[in-house]
N, C-alpha and C. Protein backbone atom coordinates (compact mmCIF):
# COMPACT_ATOMS: atom_id res chain seq x y z
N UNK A 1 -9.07 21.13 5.29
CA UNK A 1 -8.59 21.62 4.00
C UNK A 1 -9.53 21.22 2.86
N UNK A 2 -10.12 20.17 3.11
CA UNK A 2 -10.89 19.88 1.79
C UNK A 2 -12.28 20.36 2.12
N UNK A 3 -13.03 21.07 3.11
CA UNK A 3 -14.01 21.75 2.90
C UNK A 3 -14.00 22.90 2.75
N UNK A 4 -12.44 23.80 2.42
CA UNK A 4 -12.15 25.22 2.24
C UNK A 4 -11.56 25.11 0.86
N UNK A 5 -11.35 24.01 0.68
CA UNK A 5 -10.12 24.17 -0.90
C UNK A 5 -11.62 23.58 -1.87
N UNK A 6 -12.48 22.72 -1.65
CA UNK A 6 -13.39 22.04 -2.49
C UNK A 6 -15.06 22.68 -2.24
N UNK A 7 -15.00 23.40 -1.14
CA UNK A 7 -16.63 23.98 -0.75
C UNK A 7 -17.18 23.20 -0.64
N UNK A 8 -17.25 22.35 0.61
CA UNK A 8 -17.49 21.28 0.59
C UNK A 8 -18.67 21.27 2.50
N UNK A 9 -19.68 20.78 2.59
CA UNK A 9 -20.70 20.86 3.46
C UNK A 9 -19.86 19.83 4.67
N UNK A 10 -20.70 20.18 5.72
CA UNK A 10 -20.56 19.35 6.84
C UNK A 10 -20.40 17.69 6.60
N UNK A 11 -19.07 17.42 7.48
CA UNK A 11 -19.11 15.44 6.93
C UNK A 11 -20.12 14.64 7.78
N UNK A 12 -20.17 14.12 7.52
CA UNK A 12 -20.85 12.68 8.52
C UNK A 12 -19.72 11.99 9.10
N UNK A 13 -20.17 11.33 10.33
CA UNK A 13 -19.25 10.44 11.08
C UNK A 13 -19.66 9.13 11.34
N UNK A 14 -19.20 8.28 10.81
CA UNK A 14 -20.25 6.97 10.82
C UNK A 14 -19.33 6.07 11.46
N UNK A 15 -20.17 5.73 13.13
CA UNK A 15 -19.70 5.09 14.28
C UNK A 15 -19.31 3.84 13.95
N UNK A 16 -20.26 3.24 12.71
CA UNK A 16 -19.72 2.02 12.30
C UNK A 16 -18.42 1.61 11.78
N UNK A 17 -17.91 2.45 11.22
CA UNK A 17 -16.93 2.20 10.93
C UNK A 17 -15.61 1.85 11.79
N UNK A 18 -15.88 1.99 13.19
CA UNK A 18 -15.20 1.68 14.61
C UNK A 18 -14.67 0.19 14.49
N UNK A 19 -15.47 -0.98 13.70
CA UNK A 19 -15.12 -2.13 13.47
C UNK A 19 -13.91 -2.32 12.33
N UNK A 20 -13.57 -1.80 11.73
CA UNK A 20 -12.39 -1.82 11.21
C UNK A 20 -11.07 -0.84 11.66
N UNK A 21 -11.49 -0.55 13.16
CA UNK A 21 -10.41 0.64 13.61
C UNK A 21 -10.34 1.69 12.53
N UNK A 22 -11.41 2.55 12.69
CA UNK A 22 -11.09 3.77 11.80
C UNK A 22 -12.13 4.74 12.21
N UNK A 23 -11.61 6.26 11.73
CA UNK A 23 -12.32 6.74 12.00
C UNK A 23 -12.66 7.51 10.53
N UNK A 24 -14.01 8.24 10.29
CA UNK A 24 -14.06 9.10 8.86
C UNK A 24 -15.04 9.84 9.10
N UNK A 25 -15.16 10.66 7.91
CA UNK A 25 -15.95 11.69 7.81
C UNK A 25 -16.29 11.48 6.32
N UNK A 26 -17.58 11.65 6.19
CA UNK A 26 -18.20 11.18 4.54
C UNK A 26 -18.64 12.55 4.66
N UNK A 27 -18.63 12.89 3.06
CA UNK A 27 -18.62 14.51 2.65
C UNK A 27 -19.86 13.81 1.29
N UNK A 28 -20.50 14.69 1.53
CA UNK A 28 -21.76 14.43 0.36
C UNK A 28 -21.67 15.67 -1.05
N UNK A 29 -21.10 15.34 -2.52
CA UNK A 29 -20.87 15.84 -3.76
C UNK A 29 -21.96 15.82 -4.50
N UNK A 30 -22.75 16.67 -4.63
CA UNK A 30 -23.95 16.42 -5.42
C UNK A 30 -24.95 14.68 -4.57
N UNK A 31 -24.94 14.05 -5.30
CA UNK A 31 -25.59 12.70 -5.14
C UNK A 31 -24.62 11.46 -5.34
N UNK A 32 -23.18 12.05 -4.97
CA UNK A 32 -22.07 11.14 -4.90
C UNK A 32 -21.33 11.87 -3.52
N UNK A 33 -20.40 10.74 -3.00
CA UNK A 33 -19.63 10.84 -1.60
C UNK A 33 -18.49 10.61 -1.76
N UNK A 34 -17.45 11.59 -0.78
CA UNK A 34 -15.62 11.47 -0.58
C UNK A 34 -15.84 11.41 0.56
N UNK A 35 -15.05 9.76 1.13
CA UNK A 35 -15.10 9.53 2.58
C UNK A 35 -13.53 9.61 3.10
N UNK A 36 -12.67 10.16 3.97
CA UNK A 36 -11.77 10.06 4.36
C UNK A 36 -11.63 9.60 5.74
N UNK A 37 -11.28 8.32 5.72
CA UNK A 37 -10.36 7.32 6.74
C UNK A 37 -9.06 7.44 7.49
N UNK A 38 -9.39 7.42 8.85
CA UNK A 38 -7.83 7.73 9.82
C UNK A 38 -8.06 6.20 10.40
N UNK A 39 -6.81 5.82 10.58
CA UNK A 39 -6.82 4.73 12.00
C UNK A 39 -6.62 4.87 12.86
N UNK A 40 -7.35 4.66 14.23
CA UNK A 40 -7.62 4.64 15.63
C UNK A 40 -7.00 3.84 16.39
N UNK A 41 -6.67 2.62 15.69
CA UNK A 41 -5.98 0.98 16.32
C UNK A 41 -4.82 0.84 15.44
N UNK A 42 -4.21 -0.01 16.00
CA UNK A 42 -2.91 -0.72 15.59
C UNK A 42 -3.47 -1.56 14.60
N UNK A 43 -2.56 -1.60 13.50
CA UNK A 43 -2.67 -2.86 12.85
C UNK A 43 -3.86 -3.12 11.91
N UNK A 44 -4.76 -1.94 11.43
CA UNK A 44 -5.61 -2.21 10.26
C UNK A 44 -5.29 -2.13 9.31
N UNK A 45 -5.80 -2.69 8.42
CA UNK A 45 -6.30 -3.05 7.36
C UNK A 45 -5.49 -1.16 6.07
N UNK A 46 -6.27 -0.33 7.00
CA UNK A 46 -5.53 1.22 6.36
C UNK A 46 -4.46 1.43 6.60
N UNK A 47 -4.47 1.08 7.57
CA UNK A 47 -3.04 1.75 8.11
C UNK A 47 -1.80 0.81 7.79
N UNK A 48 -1.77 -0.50 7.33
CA UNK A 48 -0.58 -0.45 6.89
C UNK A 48 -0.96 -0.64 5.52
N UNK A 49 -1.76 0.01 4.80
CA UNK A 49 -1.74 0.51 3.23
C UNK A 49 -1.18 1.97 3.15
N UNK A 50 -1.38 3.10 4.28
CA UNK A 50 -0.74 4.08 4.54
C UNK A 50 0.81 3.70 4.43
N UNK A 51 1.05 2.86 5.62
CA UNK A 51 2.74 2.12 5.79
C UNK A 51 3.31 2.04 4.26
N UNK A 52 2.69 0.87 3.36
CA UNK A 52 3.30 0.57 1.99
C UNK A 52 3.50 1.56 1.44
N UNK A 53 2.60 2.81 0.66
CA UNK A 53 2.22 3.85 0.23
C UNK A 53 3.11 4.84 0.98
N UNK A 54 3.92 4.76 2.04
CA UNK A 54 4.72 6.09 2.62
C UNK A 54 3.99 7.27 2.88
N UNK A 55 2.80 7.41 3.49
CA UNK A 55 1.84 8.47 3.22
C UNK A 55 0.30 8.01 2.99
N UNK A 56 -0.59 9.88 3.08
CA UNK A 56 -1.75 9.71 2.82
C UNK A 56 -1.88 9.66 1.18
N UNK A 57 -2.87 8.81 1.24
CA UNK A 57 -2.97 7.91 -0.50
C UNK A 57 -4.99 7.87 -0.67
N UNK A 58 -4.95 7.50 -1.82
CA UNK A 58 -6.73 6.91 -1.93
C UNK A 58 -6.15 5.44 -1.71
N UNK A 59 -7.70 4.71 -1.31
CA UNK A 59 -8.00 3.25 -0.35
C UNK A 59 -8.52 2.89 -1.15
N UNK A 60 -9.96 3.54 -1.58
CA UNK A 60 -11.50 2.50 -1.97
C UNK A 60 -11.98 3.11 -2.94
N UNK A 61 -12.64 2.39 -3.88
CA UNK A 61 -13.70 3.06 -4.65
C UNK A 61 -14.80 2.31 -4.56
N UNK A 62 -16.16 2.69 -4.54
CA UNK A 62 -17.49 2.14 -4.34
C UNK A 62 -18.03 2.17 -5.57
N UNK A 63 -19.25 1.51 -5.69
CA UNK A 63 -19.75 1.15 -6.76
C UNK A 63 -20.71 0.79 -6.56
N UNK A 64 -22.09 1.68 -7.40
CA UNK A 64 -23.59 1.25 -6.90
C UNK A 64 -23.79 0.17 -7.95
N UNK A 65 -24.55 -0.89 -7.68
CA UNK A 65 -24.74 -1.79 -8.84
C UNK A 65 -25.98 -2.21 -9.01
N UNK A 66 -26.74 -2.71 -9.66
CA UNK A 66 -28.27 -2.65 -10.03
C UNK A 66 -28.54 -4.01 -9.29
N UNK A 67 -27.36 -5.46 -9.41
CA UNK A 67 -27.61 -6.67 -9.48
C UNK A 67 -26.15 -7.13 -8.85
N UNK A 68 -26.47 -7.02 -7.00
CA UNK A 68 -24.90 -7.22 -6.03
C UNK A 68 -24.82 -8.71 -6.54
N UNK A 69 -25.76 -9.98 -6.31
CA UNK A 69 -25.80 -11.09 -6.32
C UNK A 69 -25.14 -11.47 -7.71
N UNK A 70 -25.49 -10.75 -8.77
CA UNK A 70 -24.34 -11.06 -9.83
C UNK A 70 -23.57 -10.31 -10.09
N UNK A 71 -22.91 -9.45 -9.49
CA UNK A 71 -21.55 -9.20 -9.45
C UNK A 71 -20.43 -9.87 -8.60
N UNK A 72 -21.42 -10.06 -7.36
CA UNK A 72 -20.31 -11.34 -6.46
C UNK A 72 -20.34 -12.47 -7.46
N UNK A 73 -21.02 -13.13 -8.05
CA UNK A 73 -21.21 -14.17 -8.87
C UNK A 73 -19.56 -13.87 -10.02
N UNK A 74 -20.05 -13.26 -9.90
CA UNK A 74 -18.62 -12.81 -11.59
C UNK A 74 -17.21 -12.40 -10.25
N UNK A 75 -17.11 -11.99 -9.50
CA UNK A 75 -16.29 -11.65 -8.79
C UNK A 75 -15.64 -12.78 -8.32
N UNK A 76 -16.43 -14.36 -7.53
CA UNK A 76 -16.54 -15.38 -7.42
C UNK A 76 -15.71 -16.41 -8.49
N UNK A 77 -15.88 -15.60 -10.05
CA UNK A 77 -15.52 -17.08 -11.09
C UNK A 77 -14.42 -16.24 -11.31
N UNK A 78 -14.01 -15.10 -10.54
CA UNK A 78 -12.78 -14.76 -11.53
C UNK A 78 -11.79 -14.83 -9.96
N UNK A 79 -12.07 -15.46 -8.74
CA UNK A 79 -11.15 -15.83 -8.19
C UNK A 79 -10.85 -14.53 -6.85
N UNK A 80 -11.86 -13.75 -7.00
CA UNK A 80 -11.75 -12.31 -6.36
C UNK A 80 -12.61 -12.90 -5.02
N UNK A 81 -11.78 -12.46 -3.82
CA UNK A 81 -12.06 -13.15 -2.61
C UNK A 81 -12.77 -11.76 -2.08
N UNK A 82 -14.19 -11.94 -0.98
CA UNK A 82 -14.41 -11.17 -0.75
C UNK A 82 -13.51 -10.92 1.13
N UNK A 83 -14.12 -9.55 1.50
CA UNK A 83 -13.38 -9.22 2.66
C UNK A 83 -14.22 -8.70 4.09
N UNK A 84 -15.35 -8.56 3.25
CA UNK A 84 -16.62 -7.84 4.20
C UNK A 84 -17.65 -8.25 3.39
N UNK A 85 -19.31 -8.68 4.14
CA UNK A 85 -20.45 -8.19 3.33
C UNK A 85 -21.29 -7.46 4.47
N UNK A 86 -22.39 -7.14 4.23
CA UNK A 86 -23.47 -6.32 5.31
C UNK A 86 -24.53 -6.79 4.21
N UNK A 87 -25.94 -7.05 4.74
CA UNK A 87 -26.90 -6.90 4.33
C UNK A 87 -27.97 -6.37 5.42
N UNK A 88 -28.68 -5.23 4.74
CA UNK A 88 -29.25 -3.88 6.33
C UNK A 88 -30.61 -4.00 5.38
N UNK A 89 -31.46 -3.16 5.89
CA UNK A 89 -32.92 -3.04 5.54
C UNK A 89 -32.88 -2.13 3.87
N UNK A 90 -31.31 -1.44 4.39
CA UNK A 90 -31.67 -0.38 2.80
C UNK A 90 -30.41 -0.10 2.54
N UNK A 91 -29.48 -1.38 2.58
CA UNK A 91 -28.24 -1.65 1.67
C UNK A 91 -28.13 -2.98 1.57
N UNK A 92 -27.50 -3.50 0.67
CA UNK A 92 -26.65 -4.68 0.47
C UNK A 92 -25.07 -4.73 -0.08
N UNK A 93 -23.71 -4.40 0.62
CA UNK A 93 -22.86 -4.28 0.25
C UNK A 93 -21.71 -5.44 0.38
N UNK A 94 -20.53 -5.10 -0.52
CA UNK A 94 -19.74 -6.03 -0.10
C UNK A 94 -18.41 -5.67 -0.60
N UNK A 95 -17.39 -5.71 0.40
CA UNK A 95 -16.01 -5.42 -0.05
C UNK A 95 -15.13 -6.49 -0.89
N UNK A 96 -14.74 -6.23 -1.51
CA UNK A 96 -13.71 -7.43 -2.32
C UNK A 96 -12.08 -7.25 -2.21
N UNK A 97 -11.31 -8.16 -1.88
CA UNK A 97 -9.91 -7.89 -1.69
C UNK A 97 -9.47 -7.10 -2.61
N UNK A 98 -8.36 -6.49 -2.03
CA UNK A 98 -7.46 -5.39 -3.01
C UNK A 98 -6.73 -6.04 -3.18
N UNK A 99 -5.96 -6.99 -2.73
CA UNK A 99 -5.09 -8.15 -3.45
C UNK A 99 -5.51 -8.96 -4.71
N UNK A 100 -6.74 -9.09 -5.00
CA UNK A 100 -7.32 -9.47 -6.50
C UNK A 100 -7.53 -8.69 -6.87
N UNK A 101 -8.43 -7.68 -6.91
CA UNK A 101 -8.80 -6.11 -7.91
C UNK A 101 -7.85 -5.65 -8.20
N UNK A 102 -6.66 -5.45 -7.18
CA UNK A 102 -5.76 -4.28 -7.57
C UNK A 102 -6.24 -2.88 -7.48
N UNK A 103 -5.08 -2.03 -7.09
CA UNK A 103 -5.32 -0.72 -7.31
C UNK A 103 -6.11 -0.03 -5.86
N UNK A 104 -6.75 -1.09 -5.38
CA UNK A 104 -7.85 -0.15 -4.25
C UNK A 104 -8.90 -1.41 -3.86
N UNK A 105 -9.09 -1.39 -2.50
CA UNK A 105 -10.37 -1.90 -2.20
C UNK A 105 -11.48 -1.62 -3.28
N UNK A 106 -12.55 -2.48 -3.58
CA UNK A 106 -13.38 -2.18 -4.24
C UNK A 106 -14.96 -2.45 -3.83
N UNK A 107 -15.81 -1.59 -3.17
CA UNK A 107 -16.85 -1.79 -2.42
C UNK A 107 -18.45 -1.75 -3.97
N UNK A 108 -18.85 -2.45 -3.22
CA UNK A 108 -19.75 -3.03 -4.56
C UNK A 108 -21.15 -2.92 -3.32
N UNK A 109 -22.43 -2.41 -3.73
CA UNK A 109 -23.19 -1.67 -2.96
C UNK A 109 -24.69 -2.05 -3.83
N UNK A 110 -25.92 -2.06 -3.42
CA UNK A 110 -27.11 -1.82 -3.95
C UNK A 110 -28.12 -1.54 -2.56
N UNK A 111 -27.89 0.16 -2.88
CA UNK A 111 -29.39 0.59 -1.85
C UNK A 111 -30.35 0.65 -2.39
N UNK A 112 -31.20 0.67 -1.18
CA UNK A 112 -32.71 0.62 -1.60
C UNK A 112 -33.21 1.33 -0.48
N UNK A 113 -34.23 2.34 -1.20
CA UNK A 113 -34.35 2.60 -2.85
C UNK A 113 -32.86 3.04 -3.30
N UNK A 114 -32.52 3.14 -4.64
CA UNK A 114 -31.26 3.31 -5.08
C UNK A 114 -30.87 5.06 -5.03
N UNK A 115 -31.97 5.87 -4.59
CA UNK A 115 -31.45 7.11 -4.62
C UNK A 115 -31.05 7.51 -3.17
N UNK A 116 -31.29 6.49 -2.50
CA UNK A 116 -30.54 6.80 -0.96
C UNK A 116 -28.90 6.15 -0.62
N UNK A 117 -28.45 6.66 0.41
CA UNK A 117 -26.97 6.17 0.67
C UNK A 117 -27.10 6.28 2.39
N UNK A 118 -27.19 4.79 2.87
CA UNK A 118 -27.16 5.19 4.40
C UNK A 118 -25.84 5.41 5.03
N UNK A 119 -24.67 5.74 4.11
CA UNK A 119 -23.34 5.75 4.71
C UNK A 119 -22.77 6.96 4.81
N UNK A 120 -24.17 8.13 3.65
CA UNK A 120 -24.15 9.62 4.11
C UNK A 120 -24.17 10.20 5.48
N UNK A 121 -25.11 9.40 6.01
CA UNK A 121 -25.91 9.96 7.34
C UNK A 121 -26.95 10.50 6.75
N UNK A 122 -27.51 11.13 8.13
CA UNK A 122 -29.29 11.14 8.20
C UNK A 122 -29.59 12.94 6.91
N UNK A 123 -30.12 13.13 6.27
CA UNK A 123 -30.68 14.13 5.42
C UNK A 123 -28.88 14.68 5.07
N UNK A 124 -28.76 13.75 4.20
CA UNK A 124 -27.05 14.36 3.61
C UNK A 124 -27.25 14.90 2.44
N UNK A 125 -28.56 14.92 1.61
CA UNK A 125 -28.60 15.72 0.75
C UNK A 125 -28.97 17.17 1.36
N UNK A 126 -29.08 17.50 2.57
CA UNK A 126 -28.99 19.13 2.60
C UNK A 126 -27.87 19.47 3.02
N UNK A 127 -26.80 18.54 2.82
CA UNK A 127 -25.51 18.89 3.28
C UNK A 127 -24.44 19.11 2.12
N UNK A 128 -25.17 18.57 0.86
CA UNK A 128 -24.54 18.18 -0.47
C UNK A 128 -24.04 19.55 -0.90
N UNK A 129 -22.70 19.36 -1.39
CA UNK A 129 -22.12 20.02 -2.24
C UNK A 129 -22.48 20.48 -3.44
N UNK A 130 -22.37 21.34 -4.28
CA UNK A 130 -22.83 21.66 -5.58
C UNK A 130 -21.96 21.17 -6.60
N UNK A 131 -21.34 19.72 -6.11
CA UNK A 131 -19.84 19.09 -7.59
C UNK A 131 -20.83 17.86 -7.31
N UNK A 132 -19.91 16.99 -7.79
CA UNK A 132 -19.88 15.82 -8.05
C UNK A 132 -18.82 15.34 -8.47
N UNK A 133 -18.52 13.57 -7.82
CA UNK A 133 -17.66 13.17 -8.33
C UNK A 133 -17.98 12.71 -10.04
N UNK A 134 -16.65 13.00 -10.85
CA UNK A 134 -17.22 12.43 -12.38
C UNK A 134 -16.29 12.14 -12.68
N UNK A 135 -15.37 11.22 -12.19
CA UNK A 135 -13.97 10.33 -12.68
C UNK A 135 -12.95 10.02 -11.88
N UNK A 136 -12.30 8.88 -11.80
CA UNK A 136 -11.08 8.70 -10.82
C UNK A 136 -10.27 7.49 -11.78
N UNK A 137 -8.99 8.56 -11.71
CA UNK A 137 -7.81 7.34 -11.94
C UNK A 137 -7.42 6.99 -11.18
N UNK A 138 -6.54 5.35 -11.54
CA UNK A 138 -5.64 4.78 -10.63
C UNK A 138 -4.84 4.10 -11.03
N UNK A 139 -3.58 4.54 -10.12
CA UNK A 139 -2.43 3.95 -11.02
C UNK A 139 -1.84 3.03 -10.67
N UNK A 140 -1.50 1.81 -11.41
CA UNK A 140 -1.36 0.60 -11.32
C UNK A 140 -0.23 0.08 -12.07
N UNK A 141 0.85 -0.92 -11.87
CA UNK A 141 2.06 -1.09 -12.93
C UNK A 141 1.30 -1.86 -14.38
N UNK A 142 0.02 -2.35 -14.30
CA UNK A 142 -0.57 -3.07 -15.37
C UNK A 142 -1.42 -2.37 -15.58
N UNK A 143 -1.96 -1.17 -16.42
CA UNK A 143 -3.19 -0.90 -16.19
C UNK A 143 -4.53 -2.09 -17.18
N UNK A 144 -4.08 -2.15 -18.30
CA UNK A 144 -4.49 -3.27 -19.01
C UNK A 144 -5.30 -4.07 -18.57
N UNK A 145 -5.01 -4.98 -17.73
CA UNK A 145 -5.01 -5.90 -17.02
C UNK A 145 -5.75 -5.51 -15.93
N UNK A 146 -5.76 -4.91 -15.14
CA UNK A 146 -6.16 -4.31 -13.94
C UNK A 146 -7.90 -3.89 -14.89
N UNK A 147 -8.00 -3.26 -15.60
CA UNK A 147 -8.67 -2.46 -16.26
C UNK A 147 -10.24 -3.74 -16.48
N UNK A 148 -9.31 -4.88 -17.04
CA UNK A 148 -9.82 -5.96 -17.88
C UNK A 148 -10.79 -7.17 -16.30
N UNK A 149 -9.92 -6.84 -15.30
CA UNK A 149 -10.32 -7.28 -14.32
C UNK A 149 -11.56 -6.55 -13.37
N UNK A 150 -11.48 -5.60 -13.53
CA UNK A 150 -12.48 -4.50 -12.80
C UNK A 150 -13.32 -4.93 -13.98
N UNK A 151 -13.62 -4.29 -14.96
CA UNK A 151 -14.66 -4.60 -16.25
C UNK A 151 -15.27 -6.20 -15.49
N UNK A 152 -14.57 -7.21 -15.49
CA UNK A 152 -14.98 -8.49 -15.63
C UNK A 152 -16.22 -8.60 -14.52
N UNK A 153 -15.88 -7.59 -13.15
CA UNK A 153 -17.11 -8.24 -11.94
C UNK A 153 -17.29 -6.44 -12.25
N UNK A 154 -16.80 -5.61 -12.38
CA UNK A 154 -18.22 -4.43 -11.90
C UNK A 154 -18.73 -4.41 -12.71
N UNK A 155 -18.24 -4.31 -14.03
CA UNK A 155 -19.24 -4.42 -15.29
C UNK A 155 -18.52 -3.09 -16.39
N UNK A 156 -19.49 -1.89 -16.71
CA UNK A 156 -18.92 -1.06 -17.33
C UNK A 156 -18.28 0.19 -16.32
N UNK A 157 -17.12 0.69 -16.54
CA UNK A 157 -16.38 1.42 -16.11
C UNK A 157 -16.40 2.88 -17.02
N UNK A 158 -17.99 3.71 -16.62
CA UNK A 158 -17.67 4.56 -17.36
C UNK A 158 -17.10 6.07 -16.57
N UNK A 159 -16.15 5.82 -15.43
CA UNK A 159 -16.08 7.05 -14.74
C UNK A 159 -14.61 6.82 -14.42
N UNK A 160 -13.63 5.45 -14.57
CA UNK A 160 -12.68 4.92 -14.27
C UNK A 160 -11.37 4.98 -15.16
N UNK A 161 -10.65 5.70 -14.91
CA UNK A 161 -9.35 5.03 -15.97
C UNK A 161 -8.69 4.79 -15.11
N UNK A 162 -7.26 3.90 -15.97
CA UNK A 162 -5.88 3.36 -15.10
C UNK A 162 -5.09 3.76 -16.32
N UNK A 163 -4.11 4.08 -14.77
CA UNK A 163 -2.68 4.56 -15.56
C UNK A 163 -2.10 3.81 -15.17
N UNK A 164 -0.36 4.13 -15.96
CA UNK A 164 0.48 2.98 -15.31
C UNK A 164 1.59 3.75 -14.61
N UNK A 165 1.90 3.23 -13.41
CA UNK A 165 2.72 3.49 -12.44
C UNK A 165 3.42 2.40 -11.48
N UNK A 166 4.44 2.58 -11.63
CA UNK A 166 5.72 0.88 -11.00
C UNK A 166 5.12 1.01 -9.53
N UNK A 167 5.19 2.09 -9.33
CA UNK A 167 4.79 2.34 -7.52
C UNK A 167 3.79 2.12 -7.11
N UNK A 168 2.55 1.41 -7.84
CA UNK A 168 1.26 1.07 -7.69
C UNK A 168 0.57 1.86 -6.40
N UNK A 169 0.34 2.95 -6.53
CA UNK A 169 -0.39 4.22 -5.81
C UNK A 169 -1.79 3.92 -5.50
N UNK A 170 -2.33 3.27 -6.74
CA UNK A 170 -3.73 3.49 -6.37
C UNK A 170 -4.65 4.22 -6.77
N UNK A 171 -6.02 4.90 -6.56
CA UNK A 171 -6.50 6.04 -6.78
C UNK A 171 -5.36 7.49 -6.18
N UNK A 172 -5.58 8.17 -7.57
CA UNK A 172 -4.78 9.51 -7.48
C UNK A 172 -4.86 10.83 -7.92
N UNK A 173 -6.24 10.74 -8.53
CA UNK A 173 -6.69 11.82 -9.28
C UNK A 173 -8.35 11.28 -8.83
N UNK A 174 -9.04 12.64 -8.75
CA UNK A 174 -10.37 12.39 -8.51
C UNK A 174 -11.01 13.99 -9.21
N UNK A 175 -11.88 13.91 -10.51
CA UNK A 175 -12.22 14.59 -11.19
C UNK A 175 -13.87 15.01 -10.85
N UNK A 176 -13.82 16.24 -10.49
CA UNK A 176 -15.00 17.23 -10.28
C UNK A 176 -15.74 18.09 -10.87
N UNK A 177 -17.01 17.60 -10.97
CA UNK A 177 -17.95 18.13 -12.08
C UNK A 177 -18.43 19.39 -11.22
N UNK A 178 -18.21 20.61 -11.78
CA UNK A 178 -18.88 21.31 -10.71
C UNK A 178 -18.31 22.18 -10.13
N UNK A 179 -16.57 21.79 -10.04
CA UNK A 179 -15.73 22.40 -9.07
C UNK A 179 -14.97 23.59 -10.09
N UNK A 180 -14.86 24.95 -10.13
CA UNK A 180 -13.94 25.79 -10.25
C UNK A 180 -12.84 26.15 -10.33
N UNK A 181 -12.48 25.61 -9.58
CA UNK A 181 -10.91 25.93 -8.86
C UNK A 181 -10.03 25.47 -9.64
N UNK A 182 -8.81 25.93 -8.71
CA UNK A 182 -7.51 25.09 -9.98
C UNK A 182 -7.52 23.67 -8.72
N UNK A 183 -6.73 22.64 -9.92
CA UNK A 183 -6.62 21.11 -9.33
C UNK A 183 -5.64 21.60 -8.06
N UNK A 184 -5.89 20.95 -7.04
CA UNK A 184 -5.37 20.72 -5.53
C UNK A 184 -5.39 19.59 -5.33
N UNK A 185 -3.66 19.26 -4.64
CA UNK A 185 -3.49 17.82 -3.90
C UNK A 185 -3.68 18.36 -2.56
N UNK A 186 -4.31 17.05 -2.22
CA UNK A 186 -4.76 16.73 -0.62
C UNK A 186 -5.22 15.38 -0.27
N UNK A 187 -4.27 14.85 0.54
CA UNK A 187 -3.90 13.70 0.99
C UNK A 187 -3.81 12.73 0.07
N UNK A 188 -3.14 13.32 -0.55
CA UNK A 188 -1.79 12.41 -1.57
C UNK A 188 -3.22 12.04 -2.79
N UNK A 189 -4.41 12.44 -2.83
CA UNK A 189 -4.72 12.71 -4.24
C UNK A 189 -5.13 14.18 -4.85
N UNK A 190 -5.28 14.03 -6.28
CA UNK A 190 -5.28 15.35 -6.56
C UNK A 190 -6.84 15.44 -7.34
N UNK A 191 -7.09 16.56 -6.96
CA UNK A 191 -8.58 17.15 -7.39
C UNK A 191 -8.62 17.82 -8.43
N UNK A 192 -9.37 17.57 -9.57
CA UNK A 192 -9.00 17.91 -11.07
C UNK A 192 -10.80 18.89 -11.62
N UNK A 193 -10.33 20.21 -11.52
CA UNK A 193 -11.99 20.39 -12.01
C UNK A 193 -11.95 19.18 -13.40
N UNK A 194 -13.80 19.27 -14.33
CA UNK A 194 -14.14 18.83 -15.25
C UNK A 194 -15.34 18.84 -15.55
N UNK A 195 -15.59 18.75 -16.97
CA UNK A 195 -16.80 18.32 -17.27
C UNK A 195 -17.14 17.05 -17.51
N UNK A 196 -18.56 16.77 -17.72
CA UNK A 196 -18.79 15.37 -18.37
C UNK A 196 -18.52 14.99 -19.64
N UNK A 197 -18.14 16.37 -20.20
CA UNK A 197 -17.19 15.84 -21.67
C UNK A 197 -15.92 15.64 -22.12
N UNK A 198 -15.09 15.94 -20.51
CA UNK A 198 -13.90 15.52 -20.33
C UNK A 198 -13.64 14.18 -19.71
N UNK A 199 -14.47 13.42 -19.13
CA UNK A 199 -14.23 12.34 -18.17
C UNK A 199 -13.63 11.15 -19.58
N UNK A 200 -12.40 10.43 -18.70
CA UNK A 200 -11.68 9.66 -19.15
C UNK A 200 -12.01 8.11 -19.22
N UNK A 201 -12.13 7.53 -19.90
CA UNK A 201 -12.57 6.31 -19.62
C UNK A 201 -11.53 5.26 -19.78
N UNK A 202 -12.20 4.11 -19.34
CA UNK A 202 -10.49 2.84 -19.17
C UNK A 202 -10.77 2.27 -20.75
């Protein structure tokens, strides 16, 4: 559904991801990526965020950063535990609990060179879509707060807002530069055309 409703190219399947019981398909948006996660095993990490959530929901948001070593550093003094790192020949990433961030896993990333993504797969820019991602809310019972905490280790949040919601959902809106169409939900988020002079900031 989301490569007929979004025009969206062939996904990638990245075997690695087998270590957290899951399976996905990464979809390449211009020079940005929508990865969607199933669980394979009992008992991950997704799947009982699916459980809480009653349904398919957004998980993660990524984040390329110029300087990983000081963002774990700031992530570190504000008490934010990490959950994963990898360091490869042409990434350095690292997951941080969603129990401190709030709102969503939060994957914090610096490839090299910075215009590559090895989590596309192999030549994913001839697979790229003609959008781009250019904004995502998430809704959170604090957004404030939540807002003030993301700012503190990713830094500036200029593609991010939070809303507030008791039911703490998560990412729920994901805004497309590029895209036509009217907004479509699919798997419990919703796809919002836009421009870059509409994107919302926290």
């Amino acid at each position: 559904m989301l490569r007929s409703e979004l025009g969206l190219g062939e996904p990638f399947s990245d075997p690695g991801v087998q270590y957290f019981g899951l399976h996905n398909a990464v979809f390449a948006l211009g020079d940005t990526f929508l990865e969607v996660v199933s669980p394979v095993r009992e008992d991950t990490s997704a799947g009982r965020l699916l459980q809480r959530r009653g349904g398919d929901c957004g998980y993660m948001l990524m984040f390329q950063v110029d300087d990983l070593p000081a963002a774990r550093a700031r992530a570190a003094d504000a008490g934010v535990r990490e959950v994963f790192e990898v360091t490869l020949d042409d990434i350095d990433e690292v997951h941080l609990h969603p129990g401190d961030m709030e709102g969503a896993i939060v994957s914090l990333s610096t490839p090299s060179p910075p215009e590559s993504w090895r989590w596309g797969g192999p030549e994913w820019a001839k697979r790229s879509a003609p959008v781009a991602v250019a904004g995502v809310a998430v809704a959170v019972p604090d957004p404030d707060r939540v807002a003030a905490r993301w700012r503190s280790v990713v830094g500036e949040l200029v593609s991010t807002s939070f809303i507030h919601d008791e039911a703490d959902r998560g990412p729920v809106e994901i805004m497309l530069a590029g895209f036509s169409g009217d907004p479509v939900q699919i798997g419990g988020v919703r796809f919002v055309p836009t421009s870059s002079e509409e994107i919302r900031h926290d």
